[in-house]
Protein backbone atom coordinates (compact mmCIF):
# COMPACT_ATOMS: atom_id res chain seq x y z
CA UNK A 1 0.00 0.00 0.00
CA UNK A 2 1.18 3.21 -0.82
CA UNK A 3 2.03 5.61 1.77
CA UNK A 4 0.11 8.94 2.19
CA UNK A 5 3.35 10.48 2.69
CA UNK A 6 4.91 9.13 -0.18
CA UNK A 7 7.72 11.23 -1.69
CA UNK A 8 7.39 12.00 -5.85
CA UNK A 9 9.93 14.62 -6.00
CA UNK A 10 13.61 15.52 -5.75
CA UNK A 11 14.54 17.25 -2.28
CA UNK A 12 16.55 20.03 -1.42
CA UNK A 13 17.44 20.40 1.71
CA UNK A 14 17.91 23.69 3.61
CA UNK A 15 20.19 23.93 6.49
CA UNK A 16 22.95 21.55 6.29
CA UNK A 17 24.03 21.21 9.96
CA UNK A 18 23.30 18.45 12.66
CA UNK A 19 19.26 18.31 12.26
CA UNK A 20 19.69 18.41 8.62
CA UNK A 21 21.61 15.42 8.13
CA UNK A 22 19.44 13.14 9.90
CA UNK A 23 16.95 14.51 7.44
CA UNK A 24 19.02 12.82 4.91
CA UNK A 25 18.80 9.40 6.45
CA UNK A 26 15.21 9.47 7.32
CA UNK A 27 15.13 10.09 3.24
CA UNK A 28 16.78 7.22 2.59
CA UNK A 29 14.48 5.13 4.70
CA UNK A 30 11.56 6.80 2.66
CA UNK A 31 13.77 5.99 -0.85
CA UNK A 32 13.22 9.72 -1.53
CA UNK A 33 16.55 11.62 -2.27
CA UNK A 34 18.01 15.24 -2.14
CA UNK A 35 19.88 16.82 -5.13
CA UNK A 36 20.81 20.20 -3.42
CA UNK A 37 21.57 22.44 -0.20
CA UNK A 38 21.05 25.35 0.30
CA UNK A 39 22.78 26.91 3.31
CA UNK A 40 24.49 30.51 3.51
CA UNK A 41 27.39 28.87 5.88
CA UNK A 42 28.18 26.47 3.54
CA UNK A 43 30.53 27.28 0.41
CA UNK A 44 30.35 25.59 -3.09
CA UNK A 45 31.41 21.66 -3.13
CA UNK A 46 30.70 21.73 0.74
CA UNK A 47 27.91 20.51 0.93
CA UNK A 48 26.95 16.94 3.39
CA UNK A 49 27.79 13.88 1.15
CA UNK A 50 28.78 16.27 -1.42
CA UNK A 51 25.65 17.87 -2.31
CA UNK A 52 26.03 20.99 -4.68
CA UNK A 53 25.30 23.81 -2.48
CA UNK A 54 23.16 26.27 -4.17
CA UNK A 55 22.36 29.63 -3.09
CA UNK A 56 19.11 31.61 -3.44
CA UNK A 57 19.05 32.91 -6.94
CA UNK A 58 20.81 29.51 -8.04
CA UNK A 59 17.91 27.25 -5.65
CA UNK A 60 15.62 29.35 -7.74
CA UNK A 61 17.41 29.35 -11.07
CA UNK A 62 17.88 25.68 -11.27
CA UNK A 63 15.88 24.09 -9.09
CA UNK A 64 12.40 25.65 -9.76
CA UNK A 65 9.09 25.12 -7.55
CA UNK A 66 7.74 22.63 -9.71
CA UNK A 67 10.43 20.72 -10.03
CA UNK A 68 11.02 19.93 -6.25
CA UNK A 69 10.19 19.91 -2.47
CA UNK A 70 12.13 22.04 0.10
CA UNK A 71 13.02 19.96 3.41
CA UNK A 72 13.49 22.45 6.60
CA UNK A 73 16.95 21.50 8.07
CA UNK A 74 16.95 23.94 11.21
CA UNK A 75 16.23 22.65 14.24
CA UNK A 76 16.25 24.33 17.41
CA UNK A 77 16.95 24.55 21.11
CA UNK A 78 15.08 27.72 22.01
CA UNK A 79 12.81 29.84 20.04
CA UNK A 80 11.60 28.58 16.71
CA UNK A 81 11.78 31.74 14.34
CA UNK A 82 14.34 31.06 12.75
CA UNK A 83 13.00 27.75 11.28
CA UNK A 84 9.58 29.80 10.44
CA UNK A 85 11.01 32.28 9.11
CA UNK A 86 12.94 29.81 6.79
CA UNK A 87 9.95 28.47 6.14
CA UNK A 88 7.51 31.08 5.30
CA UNK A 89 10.37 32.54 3.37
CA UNK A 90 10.95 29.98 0.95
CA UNK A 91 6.41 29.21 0.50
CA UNK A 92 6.26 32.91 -0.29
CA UNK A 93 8.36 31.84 -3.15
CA UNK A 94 6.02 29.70 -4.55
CA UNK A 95 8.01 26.10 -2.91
CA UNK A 96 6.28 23.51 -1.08
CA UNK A 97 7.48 21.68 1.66
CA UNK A 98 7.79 17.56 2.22
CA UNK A 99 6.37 16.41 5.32
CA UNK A 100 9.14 13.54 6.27
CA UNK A 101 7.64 10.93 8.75
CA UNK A 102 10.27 7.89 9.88
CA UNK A 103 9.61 4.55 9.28
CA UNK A 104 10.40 3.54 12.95
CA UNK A 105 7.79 6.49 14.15
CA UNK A 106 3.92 5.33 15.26
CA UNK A 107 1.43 7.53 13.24
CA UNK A 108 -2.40 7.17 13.68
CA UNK A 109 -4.37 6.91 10.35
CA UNK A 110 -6.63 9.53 12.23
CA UNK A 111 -3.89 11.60 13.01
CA UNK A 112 -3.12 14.79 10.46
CA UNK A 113 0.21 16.69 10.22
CA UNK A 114 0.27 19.77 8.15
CA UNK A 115 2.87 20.16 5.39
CA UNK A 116 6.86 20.39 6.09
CA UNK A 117 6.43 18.69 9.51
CA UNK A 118 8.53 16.29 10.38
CA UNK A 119 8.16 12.85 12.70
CA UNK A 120 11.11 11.38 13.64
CA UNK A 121 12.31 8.06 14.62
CA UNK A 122 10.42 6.75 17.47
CA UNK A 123 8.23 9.32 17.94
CA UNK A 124 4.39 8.44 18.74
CA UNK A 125 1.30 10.54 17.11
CA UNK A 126 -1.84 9.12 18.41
CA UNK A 127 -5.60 8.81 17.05
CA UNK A 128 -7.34 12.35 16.69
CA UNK A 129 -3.87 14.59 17.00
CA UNK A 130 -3.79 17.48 14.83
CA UNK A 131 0.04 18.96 14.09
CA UNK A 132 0.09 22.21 11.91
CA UNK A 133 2.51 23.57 9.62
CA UNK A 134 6.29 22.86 9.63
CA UNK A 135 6.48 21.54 12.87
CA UNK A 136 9.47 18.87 14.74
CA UNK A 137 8.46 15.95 16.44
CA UNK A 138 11.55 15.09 17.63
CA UNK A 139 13.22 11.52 18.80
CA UNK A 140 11.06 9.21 21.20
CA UNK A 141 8.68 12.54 21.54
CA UNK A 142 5.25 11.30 22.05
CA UNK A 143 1.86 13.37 21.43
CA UNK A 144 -1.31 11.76 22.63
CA UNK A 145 -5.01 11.55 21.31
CA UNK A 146 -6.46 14.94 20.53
CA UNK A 147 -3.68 16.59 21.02
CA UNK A 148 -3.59 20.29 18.84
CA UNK A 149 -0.05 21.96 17.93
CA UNK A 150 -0.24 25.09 16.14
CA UNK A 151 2.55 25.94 13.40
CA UNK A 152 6.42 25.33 13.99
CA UNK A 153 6.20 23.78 17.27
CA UNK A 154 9.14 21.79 18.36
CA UNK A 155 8.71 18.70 20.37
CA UNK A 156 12.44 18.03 21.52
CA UNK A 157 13.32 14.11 22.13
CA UNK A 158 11.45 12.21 24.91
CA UNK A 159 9.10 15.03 25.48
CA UNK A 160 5.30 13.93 26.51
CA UNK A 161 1.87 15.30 25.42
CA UNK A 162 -0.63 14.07 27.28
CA UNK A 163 -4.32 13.70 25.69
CA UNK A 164 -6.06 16.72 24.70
CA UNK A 165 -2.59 18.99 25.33
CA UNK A 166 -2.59 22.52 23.03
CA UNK A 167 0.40 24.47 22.33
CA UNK A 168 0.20 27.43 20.60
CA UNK A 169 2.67 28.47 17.21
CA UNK A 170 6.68 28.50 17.68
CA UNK A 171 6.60 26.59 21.09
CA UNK A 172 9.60 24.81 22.18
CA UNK A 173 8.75 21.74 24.49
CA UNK A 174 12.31 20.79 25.69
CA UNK A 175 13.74 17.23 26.34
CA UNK A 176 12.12 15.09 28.41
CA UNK A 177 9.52 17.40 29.48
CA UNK A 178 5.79 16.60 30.24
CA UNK A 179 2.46 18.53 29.37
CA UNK A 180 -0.11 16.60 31.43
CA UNK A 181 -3.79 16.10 29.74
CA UNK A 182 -5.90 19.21 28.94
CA UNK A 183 -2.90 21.71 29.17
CA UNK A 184 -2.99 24.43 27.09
CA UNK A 185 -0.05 26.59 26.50
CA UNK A 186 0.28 29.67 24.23
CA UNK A 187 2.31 30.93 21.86
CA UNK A 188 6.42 31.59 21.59
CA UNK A 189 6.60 29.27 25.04
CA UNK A 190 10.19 27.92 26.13
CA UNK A 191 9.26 24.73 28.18
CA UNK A 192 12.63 23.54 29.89
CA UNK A 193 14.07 20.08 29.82
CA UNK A 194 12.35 17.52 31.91
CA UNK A 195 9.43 20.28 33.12
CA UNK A 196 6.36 19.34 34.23
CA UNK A 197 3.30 21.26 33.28
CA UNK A 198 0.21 20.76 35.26
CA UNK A 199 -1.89 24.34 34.13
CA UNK A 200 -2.56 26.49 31.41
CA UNK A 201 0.27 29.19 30.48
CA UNK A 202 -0.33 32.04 28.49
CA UNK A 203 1.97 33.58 25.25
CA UNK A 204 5.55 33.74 25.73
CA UNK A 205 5.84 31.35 28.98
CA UNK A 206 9.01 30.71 30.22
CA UNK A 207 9.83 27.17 32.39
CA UNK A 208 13.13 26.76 33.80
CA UNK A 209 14.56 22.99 33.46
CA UNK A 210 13.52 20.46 35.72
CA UNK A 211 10.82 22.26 37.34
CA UNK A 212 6.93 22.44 38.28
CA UNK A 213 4.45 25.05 36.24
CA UNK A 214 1.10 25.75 36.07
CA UNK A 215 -2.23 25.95 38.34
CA UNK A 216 -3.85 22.28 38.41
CA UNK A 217 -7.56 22.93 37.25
CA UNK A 218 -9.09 20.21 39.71
């Protein structure tokens, strides 16, 4: 059976750092392939396993919207503008993005992810969860039933969603950290590694590492 993420079209990938080239073996899994990166800290012939490295008038010279899908190689470990602004960049140009899911990832048929997110290996999306635009589920992240991510959230590695858990657009839900069921956070929200959070918190939250936030609503 064909899968309803199926790759048709070449790749290029942009960003060609750490995050980026696991990108490029989650492709291979998918037998989708890249034929260009485009990075501005990269310099011709450097690109990872010798891609050509192709700039912005050359990405758009050579490698033209209809030809092929972009593949967001920025990660992060704080706030997420960067990747959406590489994002919305790039779709303003008329590009679409592949949404990459691993084959070693658990995704509910009911589930829906919106275009240029990614799923990584041994991550868990489960029945009813609704992931927007350009958003990182990271390693061994898991995001329970109902759960509703606005666009560009990152779900760092081993991070929890309970059911029913919203987080609002360029969220950053650090390592190991749990949202218990029901939470809603809001926008631009730093969640620290291995947090717990047990309430709602508004736009631009801030939770140090390791700690407690949140008013319990029983």
């Amino acid at each position: 059976m064909k899968s309803r993420f199926a790759i048709e079209h070449d790749l290029v990938l942009l960003g060609g750092g750490g995050h980026g080239r696991v990108l490029m073996g989650v492709a291979d899994l998918l037998g989708a392939w890249f034929v260009a990166v485009n990075d501005p800290k990269l310099v011709d012939g450097g690109g990872p396993r010798g891609l050509p490295v192709l700039h912005d008038d050359q990405l758009a010279a050579r490698c033209p919207p209809d030809k092929v899908l972009l593949v967001n190689g920025v990660g992060s470990v704080g706030p997420a503008d960067a990747r959406a602004e590489l994002f919305w960049r790039w779709r303003a140009r008329g590009y679409r993005f592949a949404a990459l899911v691993h084959p070693a990832a658990a995704l509910a048929d009911s589930a829906e992810i919106g275009e240029g997110t990614q799923v990584m290996a041994g991550a868990v999306v489960q029945n009813d969860a609704k992931i927007g635009l350009n958003c990182l589920i990271n390693t061994r992240a898991g995001v329970d039933h109902d759960c509703f991510l606005e666009d560009t959230v990152h779900v760092a590695p081993g991070a929890t969603l309970c059911g029913g858990v919203r987080v609002g657009a360029r969220s950053h839900i650090g390592a190991g950290a749990t949202l218990i069921q029901g939470v809603h956070i809001g926008k631009h929200c730093m969640i620290g590694a291995g947090a717990i959070v047990v309430g709602d918190l508004g736009d631009g939250a801030k939770v140090p590492p390791g700690s407690v936030a949140g008013e319990r609503k029983d």
